[in-house]
Protein backbone atom coordinates (compact mmCIF):
# COMPACT_ATOMS: atom_id res chain seq x y z
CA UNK A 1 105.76 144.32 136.39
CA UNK A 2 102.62 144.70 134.42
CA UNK A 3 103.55 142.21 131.92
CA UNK A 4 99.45 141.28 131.31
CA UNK A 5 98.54 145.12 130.91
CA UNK A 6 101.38 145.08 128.28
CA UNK A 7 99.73 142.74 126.64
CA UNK A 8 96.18 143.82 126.46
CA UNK A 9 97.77 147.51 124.68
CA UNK A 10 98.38 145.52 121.95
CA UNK A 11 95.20 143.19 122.12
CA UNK A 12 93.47 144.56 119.22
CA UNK A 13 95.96 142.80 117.04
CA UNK A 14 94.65 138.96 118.25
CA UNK A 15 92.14 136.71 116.85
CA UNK A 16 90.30 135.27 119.33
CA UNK A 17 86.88 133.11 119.36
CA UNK A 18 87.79 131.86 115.89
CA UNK A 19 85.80 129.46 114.45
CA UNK A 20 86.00 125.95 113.86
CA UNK A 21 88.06 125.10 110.69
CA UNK A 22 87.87 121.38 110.54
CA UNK A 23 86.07 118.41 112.27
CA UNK A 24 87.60 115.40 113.98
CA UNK A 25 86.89 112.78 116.14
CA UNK A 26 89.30 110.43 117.98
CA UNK A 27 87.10 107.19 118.52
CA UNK A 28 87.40 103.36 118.77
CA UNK A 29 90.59 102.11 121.42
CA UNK A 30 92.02 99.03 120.06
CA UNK A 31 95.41 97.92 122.25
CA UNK A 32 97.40 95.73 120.17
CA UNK A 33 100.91 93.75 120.94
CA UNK A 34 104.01 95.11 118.63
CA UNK A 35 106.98 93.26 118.15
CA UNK A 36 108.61 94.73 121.65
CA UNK A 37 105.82 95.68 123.27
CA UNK A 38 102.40 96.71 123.75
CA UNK A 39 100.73 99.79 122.49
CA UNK A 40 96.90 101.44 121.68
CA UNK A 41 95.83 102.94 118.46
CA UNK A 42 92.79 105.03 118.10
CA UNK A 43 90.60 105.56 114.82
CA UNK A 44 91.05 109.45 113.92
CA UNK A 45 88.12 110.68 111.74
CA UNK A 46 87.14 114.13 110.30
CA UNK A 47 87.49 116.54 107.56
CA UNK A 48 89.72 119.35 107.74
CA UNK A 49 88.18 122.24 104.22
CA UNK A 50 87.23 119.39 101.18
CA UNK A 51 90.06 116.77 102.56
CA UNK A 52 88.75 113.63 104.29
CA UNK A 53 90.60 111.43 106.84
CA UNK A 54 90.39 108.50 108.27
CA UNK A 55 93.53 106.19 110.15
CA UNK A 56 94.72 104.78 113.21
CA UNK A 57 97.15 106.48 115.15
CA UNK A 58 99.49 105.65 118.12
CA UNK A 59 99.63 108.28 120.86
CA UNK A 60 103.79 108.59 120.06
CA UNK A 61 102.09 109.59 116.74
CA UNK A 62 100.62 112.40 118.17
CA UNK A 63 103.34 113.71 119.94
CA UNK A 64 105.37 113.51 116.75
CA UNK A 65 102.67 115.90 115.71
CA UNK A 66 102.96 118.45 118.26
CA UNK A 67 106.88 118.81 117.92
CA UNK A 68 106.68 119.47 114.22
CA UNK A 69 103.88 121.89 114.55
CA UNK A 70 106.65 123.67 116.81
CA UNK A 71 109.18 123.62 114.57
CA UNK A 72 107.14 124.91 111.62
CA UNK A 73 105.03 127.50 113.59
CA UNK A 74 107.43 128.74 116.08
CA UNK A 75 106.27 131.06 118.26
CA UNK A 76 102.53 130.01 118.22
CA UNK A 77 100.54 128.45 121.07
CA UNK A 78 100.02 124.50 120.69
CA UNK A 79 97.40 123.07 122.79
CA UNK A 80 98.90 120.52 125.17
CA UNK A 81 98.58 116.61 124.78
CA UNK A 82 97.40 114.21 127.71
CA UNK A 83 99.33 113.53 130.11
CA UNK A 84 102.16 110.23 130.00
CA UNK A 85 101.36 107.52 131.66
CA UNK A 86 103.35 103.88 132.27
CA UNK A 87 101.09 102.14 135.08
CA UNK A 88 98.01 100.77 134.28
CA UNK A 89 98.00 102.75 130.88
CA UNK A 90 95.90 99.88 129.35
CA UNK A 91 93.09 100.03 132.05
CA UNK A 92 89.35 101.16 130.58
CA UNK A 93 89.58 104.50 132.53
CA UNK A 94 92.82 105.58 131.24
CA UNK A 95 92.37 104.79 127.67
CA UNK A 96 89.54 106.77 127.43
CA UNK A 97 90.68 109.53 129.40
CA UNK A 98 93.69 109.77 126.62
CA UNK A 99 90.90 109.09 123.92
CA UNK A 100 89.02 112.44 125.13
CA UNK A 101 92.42 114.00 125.75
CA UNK A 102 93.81 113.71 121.50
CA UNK A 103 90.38 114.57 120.85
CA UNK A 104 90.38 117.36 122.42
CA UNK A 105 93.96 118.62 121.03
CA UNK A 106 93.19 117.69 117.41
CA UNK A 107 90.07 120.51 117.93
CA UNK A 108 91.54 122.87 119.45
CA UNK A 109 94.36 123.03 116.65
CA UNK A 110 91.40 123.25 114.70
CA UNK A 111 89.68 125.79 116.39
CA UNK A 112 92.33 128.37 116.22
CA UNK A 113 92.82 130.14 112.59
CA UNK A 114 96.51 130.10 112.78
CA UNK A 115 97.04 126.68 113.91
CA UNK A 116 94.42 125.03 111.69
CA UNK A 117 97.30 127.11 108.51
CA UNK A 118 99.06 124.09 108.91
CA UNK A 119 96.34 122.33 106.92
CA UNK A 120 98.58 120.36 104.37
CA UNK A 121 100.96 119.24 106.90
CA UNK A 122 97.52 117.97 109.36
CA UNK A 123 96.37 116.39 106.47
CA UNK A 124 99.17 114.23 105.56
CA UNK A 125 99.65 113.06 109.00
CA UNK A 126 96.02 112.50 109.66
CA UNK A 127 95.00 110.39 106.48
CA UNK A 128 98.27 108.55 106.51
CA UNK A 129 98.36 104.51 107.22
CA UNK A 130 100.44 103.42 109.66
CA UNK A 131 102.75 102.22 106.69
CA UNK A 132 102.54 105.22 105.04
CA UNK A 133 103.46 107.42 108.52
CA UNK A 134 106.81 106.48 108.57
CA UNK A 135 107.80 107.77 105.32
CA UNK A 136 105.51 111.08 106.09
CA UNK A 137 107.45 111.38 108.83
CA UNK A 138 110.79 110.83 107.25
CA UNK A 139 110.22 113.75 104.52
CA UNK A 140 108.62 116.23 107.07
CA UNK A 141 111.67 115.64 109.65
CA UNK A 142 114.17 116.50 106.70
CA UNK A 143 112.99 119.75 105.88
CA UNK A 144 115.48 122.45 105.71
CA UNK A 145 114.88 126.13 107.63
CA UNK A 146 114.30 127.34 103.82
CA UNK A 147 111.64 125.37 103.44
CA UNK A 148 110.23 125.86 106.76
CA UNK A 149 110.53 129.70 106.44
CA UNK A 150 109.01 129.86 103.24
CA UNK A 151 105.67 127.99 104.72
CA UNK A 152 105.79 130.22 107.55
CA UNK A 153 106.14 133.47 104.94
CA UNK A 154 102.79 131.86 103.21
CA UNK A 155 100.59 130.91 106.28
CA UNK A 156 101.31 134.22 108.18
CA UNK A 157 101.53 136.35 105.12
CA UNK A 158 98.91 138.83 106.07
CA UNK A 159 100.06 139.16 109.72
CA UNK A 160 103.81 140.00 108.52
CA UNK A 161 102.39 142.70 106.48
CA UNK A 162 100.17 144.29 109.37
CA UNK A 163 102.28 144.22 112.12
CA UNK A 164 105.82 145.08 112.51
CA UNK A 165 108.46 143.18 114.16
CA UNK A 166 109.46 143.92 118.31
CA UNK A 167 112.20 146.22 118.26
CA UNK A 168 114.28 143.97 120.76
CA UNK A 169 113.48 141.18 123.05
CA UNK A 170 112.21 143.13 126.18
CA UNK A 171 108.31 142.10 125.60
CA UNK A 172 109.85 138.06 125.50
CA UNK A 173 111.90 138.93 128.50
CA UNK A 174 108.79 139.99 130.43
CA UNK A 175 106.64 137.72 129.47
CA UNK A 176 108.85 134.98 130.15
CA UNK A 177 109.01 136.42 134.21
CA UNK A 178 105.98 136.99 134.19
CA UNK A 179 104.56 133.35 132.63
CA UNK A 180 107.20 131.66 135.02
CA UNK A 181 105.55 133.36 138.28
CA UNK A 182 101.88 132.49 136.67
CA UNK A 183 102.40 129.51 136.40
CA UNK A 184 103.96 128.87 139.56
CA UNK A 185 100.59 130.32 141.41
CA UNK A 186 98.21 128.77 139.37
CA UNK A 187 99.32 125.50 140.00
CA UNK A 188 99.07 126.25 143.73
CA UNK A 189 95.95 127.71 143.07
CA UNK A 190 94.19 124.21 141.12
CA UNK A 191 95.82 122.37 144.06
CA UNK A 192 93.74 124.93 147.04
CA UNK A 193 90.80 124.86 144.63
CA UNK A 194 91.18 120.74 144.40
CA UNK A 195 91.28 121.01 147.79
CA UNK A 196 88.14 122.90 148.25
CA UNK A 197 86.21 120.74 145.71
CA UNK A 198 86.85 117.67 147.87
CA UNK A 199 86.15 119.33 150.93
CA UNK A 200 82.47 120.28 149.89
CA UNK A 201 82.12 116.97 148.29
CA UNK A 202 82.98 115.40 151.80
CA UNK A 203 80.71 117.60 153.49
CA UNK A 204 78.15 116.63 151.14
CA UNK A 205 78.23 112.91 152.14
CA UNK A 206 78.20 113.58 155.63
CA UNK A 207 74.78 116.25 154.94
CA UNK A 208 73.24 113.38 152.82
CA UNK A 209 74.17 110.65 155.28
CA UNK A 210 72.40 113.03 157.90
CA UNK A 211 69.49 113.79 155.60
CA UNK A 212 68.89 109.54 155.27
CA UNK A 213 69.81 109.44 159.16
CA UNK A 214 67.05 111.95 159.82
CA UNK A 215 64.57 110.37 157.36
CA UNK A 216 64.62 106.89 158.85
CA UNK A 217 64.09 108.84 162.73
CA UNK A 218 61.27 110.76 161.28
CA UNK A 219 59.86 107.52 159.82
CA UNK A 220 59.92 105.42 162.97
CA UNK A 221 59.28 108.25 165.30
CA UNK A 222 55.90 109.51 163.64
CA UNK A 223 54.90 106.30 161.07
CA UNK A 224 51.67 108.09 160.64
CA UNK A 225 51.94 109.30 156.95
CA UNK A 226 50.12 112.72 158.03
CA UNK A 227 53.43 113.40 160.67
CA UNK A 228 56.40 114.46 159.28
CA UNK A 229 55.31 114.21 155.43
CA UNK A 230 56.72 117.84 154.75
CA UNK A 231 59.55 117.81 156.58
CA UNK A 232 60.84 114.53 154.88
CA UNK A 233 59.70 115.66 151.33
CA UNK A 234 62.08 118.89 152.01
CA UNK A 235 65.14 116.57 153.11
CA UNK A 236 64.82 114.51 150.13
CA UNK A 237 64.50 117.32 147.23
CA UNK A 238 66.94 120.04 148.67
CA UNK A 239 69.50 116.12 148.97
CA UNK A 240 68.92 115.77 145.53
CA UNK A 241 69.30 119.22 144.17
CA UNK A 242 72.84 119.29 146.44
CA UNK A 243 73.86 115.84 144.79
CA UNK A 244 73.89 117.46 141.71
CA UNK A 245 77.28 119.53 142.47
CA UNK A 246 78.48 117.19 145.50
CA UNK A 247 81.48 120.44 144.77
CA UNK A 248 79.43 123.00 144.78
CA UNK A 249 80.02 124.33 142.13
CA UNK A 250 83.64 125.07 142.42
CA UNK A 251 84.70 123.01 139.85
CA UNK A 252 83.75 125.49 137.38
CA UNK A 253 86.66 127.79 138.52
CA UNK A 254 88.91 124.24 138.79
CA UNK A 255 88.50 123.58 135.47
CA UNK A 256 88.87 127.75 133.94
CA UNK A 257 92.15 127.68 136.12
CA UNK A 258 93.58 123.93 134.42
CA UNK A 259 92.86 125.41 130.87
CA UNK A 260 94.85 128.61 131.80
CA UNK A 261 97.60 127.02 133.06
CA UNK A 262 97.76 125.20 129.89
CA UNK A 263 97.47 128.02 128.10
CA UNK A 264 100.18 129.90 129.74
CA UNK A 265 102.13 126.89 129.39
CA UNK A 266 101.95 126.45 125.75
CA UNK A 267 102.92 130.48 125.35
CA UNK A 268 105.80 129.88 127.41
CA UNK A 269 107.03 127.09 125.52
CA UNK A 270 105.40 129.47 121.88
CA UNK A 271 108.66 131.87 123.57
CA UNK A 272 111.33 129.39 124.35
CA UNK A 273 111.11 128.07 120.64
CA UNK A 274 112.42 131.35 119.92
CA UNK A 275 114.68 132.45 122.11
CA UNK A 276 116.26 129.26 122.84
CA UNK A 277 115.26 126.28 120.44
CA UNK A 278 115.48 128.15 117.16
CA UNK A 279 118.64 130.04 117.98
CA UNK A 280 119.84 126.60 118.98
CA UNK A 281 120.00 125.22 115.95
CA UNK A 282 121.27 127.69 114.07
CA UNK A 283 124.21 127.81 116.59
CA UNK A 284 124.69 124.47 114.69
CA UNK A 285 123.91 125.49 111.65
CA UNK A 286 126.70 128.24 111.74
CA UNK A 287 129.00 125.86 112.98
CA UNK A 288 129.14 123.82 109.99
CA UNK A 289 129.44 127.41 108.44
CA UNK A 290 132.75 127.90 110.24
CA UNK A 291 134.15 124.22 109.15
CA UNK A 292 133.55 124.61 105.69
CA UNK A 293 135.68 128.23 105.72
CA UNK A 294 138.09 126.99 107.35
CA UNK A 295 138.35 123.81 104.96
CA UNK A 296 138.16 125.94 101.99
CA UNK A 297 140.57 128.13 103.33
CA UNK A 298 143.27 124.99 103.93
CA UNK A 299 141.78 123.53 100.10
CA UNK A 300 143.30 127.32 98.90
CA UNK A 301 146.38 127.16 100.93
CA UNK A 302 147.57 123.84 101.11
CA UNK A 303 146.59 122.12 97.73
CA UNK A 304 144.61 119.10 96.74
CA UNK A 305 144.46 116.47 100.07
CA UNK A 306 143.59 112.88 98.96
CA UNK A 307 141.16 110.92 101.46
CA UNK A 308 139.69 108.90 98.87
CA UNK A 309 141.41 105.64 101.31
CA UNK A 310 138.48 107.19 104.07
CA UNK A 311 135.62 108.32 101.62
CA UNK A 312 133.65 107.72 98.71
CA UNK A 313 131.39 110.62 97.86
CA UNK A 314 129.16 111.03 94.73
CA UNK A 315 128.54 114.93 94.41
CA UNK A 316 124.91 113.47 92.83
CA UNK A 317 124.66 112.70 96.67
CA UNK A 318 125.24 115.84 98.45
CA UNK A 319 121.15 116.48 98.11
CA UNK A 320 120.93 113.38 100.24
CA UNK A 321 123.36 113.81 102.63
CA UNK A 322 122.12 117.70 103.29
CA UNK A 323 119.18 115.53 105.09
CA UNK A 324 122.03 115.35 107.69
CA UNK A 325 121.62 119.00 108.87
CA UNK A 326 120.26 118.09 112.45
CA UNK A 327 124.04 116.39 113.02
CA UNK A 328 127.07 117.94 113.32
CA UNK A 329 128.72 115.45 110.84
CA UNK A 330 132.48 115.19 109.54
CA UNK A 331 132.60 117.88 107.46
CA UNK A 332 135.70 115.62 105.45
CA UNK A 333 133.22 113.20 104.18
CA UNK A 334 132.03 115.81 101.62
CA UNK A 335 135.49 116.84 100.52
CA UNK A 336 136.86 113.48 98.24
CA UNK A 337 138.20 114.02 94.83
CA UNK A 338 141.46 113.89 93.48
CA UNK A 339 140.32 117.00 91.85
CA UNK A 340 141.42 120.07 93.38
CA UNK A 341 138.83 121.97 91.71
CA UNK A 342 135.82 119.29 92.23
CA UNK A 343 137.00 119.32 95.80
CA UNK A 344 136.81 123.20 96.33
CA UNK A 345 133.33 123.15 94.35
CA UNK A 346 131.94 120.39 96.62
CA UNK A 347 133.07 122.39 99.76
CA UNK A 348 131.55 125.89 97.91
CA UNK A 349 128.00 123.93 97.13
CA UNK A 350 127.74 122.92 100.98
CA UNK A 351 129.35 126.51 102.35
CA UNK A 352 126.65 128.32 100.30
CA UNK A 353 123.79 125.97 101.19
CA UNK A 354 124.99 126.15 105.06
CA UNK A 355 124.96 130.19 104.35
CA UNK A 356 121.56 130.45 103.12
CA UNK A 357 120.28 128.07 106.15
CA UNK A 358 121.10 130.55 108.33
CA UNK A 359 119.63 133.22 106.33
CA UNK A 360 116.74 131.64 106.36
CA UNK A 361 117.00 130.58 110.00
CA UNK A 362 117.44 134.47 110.93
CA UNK A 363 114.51 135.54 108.68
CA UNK A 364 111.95 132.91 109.96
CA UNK A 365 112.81 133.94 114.07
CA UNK A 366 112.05 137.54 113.03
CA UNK A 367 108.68 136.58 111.51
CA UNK A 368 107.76 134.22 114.26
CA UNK A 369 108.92 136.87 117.07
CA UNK A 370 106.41 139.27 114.64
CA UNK A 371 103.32 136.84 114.64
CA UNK A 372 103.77 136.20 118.16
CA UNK A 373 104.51 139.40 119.77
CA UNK A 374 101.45 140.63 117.46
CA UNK A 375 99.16 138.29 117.93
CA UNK A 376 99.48 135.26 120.29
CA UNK A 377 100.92 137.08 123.24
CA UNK A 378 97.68 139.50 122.67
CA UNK A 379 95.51 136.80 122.32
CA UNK A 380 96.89 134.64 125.35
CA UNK A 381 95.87 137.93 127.76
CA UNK A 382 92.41 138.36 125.96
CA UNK A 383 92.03 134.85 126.93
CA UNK A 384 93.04 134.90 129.85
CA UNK A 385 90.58 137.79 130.84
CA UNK A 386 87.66 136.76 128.99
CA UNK A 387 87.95 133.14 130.35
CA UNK A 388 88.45 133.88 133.80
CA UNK A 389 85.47 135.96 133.60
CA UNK A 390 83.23 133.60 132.01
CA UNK A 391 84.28 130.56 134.59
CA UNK A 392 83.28 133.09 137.77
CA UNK A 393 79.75 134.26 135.99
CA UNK A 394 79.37 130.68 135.33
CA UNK A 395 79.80 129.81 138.86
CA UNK A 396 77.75 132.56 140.50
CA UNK A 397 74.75 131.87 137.81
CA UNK A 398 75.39 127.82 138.92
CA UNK A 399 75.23 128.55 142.44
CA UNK A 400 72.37 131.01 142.50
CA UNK A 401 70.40 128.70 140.39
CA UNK A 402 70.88 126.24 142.79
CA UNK A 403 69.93 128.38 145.74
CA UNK A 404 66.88 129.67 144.52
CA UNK A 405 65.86 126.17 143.90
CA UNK A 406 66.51 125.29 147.20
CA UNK A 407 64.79 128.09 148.89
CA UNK A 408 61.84 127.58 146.56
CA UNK A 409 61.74 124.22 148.09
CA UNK A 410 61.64 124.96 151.90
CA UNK A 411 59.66 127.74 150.96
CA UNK A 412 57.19 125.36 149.45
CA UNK A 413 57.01 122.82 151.53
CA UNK A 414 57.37 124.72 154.89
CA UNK A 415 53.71 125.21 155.59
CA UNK A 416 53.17 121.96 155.59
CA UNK A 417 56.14 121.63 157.35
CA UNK A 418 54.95 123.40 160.16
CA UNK A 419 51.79 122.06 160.05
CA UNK A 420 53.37 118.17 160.53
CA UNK A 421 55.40 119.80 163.28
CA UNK A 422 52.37 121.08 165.02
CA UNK A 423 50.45 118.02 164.49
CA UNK A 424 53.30 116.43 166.09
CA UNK A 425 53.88 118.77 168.99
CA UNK A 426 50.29 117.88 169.62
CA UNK A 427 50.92 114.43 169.97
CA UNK A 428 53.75 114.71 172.54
């Protein structure tokens, strides 16, 4: 299945090696003690167009971050977050191994053009205090799929109109196969390639402990400074230009194949948001469809039925209470009144606004299945191309740097080499 060849038919549709939209930095560790336990905040800094920020934000903060972006740019590559941690998540090395790591996602949400759309919704989450957070969070969190969809309409407004939707899902379908084998072999690949890394590293040690080895014998075999001086000098500089890749080298391709699988990762999770989380919740959402027919169907054939004992609702209310969307809630505690026809309107207000979410719902998975089919599945295999190229020129240019060095250095120094050799032959 040629599910990357697929891809690159269609690759003149992506935007790749965008440029930066935004500046951050993630700077300044501080761990502090909560109320039920301990936790780090980190200074986030930048500017994202003519909007400055500056806060301190947990790392749950952050991952808060990530799943909205999800939910209001389905079907769009995220860049991944560091990885959890419970042990010794408050040593040095850790803390600023996650410092590096959110500083590294904030950029490359900013480094992408259709990420770094969500400007507003960045902004509000990275200028707001930790007091203020909570009540970000609170409004974002409540958004219905209407409002979602009509962001999405806005921010991808000029890919809708260039591209047309997939006619069906097979392009999803294959990708999905074809991510889930990818994946699979590059992590088997970073673990032979970790492998390798540490194997020339170790075989470095042993070659320097050698090269000292060798050094001290030459020393106290010919002390004279005339014996041995070449020999010695080339041990030393071709131990030091070795030292400066103890790997080789390798780690070049290490590091291409970690940011792939990331990559591939955060496209296969771009395609499960719409073919499985998406869909998901509008599985609920048409659920409460169904319980408010049927409820106006028994409101039209059985009369007026009095809970007011159970409930108490205030139709100024219902606003409120749609905030509930994400839970399939009784669907009786919007139906008090001892009004027939209050009762039948409240249960018509939350039918139609249950209607329209799904509407909505359906419209916004077309135009994320559009922008993604278009333009991040294109982009992921122009990425994946152009990167894996770059790494292996990188590490052939690396490693025949490093071997013309070295042979300019025996070259060198192997006259007088052989002279110090001679003189010492002589000696014997």
């Amino acid at each position: 299945m040629d599910v990357v060849g697929s891809f690159e038919s269609t690759a003149a549709c992506s935007s790749v090696g965008m440029p930066v939209f935004g500046q951050v930095t993630v700077t300044e560790p501080v761990s502090e003690q909560g109320q039920m336990s301990k936790y780090t905040t980190y200074l986030v800094e930048g500017c994202l167009g003519s909007q400055h920020f500056s806060a301190r934000k947990r790392y749950s903060d952050f991952e808060w971050l990530r799943k909205v972006l999800a939910v209001h740019i389905p079907g769009i590559m995220l860049p991944a977050l560091p990885v959890k941690q419970y042990r010794q998540r408050f040593g040095s090395e850790f803390i600023e191994g996650r410092r590096v790591g959110l500083e590294n996602f904030l950029r490359r949400l900013l480094r992408r053009e259709r990420t770094a759309r969500t400007a507003p919704l960045l902004v509000r989450f990275l200028s707001a205090s930790s007091a203020e957070l909570e009540e970000v969070k609170k409004e974002i969190d409540g958004r219905t799929l209407k409002e979602i969809r009509n962001e999405f309409n806005v921010m991808f407004a000029h890919e809708l109109e260039s591209c047309k939707p997939p006619s069906d899902d097979t392009k999803f379908a294959d990708a999905r196969v074809f991510l889930k084998s990818h994946i699979a072999q590059l992590q088997q690949s970073i673990v032979a390639v970790a492998k390798l890394c540490q194997t020339h590293e170790n075989m470095m040690l042993a070659a320097s402990a050698a090269h000292t080895r060798l050094s001290v014998l030459f020393r106290v075999s010919f002390p004279s400074e005339s014996h041995g001086e070449g020999i010695l000098k080339v041990l030393d500089e071709h131990n030091s230009i070795c030292n400066e890749s103890p790997s080789g080298h390798f780690e070049v391709v290490l590091a291409s194949l970690q940011d792939e699988l990331s990559e591939a990762q955060s496209l296969e999770e771009a395609i499960e948001s719409l073919v499985s989380t998406l869909p998901r919740r509008l599985v609920d959402v048409r659920k409460r469809v169904t319980a408010f027919k049927a409820e106006k169907a028994r409101l039209l054939r059985k009369g007026q039925t009095d809970t007011s004992e159970y409930f108490n609702l205030d139709p100024d209310d219902m606003p409120k209470r749609q905030r509930k969307r994400d839970k399939l809630f009784n669907v009786l505690e919007v139906f008090q009144s001892k009004n027939r026809t209050m009762q039948l309107a409240n249960v018509q207000w939350w039918l139609e606004k249950h209607i329209e979410e799904v509407s909505c719902g359906e419209e916004l998975i077309n135009m994320a299945r559009t922008v993604c089919a278009s333009y991040e599945m294109p982009a992921y295999a122009s990425m994946k191309l152009g990167t894996f190229r770059t790494s292996f020129e990188q590490m052939a240019d690396r490693k025949a740097g490093t071997s013309k060095r070295l042979a300019d250095v025996w070259s060198t120094a192997a006259p007088k080499s052989g002279q110090s050799m001679s003189s010492a032959a002589s000696c014997v």
